[in-house]
Protein backbone atom coordinates (compact mmCIF):
# COMPACT_ATOMS: atom_id res chain seq x y z
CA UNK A 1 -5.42 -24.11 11.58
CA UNK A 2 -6.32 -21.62 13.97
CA UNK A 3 -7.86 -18.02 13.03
CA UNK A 4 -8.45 -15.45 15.58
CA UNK A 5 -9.90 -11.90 14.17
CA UNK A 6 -10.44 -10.37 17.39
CA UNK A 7 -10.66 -6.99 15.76
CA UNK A 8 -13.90 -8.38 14.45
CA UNK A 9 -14.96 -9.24 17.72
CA UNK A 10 -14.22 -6.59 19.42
CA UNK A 11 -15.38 -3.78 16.66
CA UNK A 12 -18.77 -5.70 17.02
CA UNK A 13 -19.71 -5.08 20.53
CA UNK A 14 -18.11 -1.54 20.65
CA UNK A 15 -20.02 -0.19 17.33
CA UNK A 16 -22.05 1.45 19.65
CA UNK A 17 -19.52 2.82 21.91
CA UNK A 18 -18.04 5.21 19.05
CA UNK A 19 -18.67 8.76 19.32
CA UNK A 20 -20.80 10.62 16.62
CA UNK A 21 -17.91 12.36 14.16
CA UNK A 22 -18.78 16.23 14.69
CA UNK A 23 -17.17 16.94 11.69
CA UNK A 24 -19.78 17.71 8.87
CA UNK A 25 -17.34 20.56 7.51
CA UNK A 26 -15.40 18.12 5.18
CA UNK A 27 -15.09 18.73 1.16
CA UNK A 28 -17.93 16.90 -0.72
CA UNK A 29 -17.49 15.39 -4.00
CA UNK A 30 -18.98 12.84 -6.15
CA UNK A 31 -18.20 10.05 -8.71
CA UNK A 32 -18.72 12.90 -11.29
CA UNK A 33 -16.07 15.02 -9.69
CA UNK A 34 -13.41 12.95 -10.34
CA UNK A 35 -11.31 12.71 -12.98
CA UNK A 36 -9.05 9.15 -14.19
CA UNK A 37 -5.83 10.45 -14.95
CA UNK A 38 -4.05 7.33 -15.32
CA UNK A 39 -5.65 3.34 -15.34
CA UNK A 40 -2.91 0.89 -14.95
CA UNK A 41 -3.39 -2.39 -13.69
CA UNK A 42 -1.87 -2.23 -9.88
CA UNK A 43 -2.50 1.86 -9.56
CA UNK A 44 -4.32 4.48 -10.82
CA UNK A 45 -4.56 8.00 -10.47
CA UNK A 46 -7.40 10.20 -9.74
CA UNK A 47 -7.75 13.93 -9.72
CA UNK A 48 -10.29 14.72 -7.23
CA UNK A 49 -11.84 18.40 -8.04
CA UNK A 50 -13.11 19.18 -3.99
CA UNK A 51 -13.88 22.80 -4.73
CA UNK A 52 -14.62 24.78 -7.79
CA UNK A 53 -10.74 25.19 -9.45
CA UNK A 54 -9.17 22.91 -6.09
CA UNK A 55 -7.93 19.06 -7.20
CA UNK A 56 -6.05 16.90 -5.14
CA UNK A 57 -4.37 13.69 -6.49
CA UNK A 58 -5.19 10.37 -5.58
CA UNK A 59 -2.93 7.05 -6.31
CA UNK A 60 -5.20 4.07 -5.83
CA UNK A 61 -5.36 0.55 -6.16
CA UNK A 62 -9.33 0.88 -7.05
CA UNK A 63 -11.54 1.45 -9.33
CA UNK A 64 -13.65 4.75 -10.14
CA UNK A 65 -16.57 3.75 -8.57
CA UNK A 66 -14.60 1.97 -5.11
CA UNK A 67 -12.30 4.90 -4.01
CA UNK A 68 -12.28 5.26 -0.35
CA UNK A 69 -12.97 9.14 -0.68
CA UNK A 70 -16.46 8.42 -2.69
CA UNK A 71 -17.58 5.90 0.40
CA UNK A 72 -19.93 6.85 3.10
CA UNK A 73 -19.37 6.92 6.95
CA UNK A 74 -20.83 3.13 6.75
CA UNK A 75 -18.94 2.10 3.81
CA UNK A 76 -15.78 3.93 5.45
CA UNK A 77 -16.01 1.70 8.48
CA UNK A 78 -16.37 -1.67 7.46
CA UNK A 79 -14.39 -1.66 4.18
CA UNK A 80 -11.85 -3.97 3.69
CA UNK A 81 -8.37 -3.08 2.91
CA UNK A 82 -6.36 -3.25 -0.48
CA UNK A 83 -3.63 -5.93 1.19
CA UNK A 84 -2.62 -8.27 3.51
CA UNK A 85 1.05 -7.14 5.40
CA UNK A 86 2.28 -10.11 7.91
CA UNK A 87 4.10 -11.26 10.37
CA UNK A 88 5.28 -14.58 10.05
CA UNK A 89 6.53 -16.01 12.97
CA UNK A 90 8.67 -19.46 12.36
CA UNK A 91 8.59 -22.07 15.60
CA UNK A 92 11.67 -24.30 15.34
CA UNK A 93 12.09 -27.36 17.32
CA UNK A 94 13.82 -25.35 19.97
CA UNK A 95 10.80 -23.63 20.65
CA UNK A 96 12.20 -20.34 19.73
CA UNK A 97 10.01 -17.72 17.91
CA UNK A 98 11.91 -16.22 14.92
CA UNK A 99 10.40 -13.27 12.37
CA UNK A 100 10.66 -14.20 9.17
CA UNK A 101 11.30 -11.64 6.65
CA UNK A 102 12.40 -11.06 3.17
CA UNK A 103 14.15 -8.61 0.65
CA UNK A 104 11.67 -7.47 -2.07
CA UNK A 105 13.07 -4.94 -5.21
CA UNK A 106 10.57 -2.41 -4.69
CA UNK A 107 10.69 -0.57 -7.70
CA UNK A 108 10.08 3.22 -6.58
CA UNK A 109 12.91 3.31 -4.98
CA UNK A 110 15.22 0.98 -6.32
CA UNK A 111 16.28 -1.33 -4.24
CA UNK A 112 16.02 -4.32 -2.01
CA UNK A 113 14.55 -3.64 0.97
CA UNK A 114 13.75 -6.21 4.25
CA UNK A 115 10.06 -6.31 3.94
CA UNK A 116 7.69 -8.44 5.88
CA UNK A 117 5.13 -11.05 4.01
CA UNK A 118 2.75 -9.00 1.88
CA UNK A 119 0.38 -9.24 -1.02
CA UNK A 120 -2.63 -7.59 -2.49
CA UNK A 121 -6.29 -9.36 -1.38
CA UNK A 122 -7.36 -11.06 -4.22
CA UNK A 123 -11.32 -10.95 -5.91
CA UNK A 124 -11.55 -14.64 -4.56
CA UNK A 125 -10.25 -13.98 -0.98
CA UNK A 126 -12.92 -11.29 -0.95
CA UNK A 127 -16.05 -13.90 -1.22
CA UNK A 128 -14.97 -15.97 1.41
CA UNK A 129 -15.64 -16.04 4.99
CA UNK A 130 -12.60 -14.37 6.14
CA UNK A 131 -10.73 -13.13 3.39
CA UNK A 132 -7.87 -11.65 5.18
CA UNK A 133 -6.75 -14.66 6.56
CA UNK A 134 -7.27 -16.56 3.39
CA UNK A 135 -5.29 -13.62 1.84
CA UNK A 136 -2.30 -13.79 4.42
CA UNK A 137 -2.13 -17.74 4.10
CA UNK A 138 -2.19 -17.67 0.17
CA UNK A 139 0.82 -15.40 0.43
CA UNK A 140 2.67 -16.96 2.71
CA UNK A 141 2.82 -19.90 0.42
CA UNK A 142 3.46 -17.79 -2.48
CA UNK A 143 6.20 -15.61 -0.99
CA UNK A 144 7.71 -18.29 1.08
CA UNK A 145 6.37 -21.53 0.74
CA UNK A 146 4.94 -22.60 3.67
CA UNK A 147 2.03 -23.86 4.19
CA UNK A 148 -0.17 -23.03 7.50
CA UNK A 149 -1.09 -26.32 9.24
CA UNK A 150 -3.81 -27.26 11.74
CA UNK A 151 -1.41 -26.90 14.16
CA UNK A 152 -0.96 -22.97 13.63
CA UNK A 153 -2.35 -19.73 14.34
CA UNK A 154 -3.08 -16.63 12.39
CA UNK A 155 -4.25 -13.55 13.86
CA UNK A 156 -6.04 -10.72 12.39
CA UNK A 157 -3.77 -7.98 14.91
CA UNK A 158 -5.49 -5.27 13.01
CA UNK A 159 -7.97 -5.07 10.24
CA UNK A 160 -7.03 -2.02 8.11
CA UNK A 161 -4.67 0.61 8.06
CA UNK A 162 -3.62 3.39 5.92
CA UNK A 163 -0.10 3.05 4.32
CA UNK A 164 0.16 6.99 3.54
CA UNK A 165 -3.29 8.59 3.41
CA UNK A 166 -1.91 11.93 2.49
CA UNK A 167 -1.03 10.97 -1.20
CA UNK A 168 -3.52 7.47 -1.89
CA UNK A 169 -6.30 5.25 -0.15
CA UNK A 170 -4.10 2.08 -0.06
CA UNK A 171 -4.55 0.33 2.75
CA UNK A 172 -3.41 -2.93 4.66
CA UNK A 173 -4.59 -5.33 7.24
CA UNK A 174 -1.68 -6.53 9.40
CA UNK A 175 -1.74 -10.25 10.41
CA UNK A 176 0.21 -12.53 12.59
CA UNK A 177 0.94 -16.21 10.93
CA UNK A 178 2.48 -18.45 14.08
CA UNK A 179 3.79 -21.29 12.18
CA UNK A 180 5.44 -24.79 12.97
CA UNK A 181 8.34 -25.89 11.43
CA UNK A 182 11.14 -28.65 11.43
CA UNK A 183 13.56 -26.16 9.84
CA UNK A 184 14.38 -23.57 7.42
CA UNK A 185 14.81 -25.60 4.61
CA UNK A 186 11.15 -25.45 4.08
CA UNK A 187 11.67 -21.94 3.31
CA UNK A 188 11.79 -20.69 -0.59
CA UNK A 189 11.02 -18.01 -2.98
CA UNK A 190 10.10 -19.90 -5.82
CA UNK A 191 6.19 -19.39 -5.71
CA UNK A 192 6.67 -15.57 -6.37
CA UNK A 193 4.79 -14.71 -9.33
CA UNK A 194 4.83 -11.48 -11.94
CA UNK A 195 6.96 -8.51 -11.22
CA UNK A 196 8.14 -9.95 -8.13
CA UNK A 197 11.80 -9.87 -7.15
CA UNK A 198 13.29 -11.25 -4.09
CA UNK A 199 16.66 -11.71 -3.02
CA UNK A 200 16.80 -14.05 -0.08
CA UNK A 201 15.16 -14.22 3.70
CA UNK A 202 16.30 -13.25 7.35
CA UNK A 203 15.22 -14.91 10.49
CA UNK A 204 15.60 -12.87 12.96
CA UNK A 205 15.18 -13.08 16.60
CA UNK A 206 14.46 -10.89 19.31
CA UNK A 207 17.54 -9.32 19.93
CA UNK A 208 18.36 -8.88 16.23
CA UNK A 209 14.64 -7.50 15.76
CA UNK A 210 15.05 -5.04 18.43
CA UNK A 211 18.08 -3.60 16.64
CA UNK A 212 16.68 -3.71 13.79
CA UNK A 213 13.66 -1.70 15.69
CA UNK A 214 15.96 0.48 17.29
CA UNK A 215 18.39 1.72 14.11
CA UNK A 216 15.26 1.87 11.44
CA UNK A 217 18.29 0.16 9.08
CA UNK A 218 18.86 -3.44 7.72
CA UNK A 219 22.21 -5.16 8.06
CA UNK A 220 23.78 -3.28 4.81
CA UNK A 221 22.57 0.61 6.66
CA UNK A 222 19.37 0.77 4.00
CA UNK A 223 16.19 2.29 5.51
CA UNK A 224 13.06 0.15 5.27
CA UNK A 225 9.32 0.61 5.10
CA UNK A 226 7.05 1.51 8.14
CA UNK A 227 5.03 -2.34 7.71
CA UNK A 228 8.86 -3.71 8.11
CA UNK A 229 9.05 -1.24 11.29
CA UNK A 230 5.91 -2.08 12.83
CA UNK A 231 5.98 -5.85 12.00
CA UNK A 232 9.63 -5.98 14.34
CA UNK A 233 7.86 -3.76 16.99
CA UNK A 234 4.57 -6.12 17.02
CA UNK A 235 7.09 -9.28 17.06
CA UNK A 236 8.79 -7.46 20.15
CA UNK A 237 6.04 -6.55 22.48
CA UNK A 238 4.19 -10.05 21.65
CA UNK A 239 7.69 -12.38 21.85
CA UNK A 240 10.27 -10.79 23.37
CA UNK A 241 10.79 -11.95 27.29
């Protein structure tokens, strides 16, 4: 299997590039300024208390002690995210590149909606050498059963990313999973684990992606998430000819 993280590579030799961040004027606060409102096991909320009688709420996938907001410049830059979102890319024997996506019951709103590959990074990805591919390939068996090969490629497209940074610190690495297969048959749900509900796959091609792009609405008129939105427009500029 091939792994390309050419964020990596690229964040490396420009490290030094980067401007100095001339804003010193931001609110300060501490580990002892914040307050755990709620400790559940997939979020949390925090009350952050950024000026004598000012809070701001935080949802968070972390721990106290790991918020994003408590991290310095350093820390800030070379964190790693919360998740793994992907874009799994299916190679039939025609040679034609098809996104492969699924519909997930995401519970805050309530319904089904056509979601890319996703999954939280695991405590084991973390120790190893590059734990967002390991991540992306553990859920891409779990969520639809394939397993990467030799013979494929999974790119790191871009290492983390803030999924709404004006209400929590969750954040996702996006990934592209080029894989091999004889058909679609290999395809299956049945590795999903906990609260997980799914409710079938598309395939989609180009055209159907770019409509899909174009409409911000799946085949029944729902609205989907901006991962699903910016997984078709990655899938576009990289495969459409």
């Amino acid at each position: 299997m091939k792994s390309v993280n050419k964020n990596a590579t690229a964040n490396a030799s420009a490290e030094s590039a980067y401007e100095a961040n001339p804003r010193t004027d931001r609110p300060c606060y501490g580990e002892e300024s914040v307050d755990t409102l709620c400790d559940a096991k997939f979020v949390k909320l925090y009350d952050l208390r950024y000026q004598e009688g000012k809070h701001y709420l935080d949802a968070s996938r972390r721990a106290k002690r790991d918020l994003v907001a408590l991290s310095s410049d350093e820390e800030f830059r070379s964190m790693l995210p919360d998740a793994v979102t992907i874009a799994v890319v299916v190679i039939l024997p025609d040679g034609k590149p098809r996104l492969l996506l699924n519909y997930e019951f995401r519970y805050p709103v309530g319904q089904y909606l056509l979601s890319p590959i996703a999954g939280l990074i695991d405590p084991e990805d973390r120790g190893e050498a590059d734990p967002l591919v390991t991540a992306a390939i553990r859920e891409i068996h779990e969520e639809c059963g394939l397993t990467v090969k030799a013979t494929d490629k999974v790119t790191v497209v871009n290492p983390c990313a803030f999924s709404s940074p004006g209400m929590t610190d969750e954040s996702n690495a996006f990934l592209c999973a080029e894989i091999h297969v004889s058909d679609l048959g290999e395809v299956t749900q049945d590795g999903c684990v906990g609260t997980e509900l799914f409710a079938g796959f598309e395939t989609v091609d180009t055209e159907t992606a770019a409509k899909l792009f174009a409409t911000g609405r799946d085949r029944y008129g729902n609205f989907f998430s901006l991962a699903t939105w910016a997984v078709l427009g990655y899938f576009l500029q990289n495969y459409r000819k």
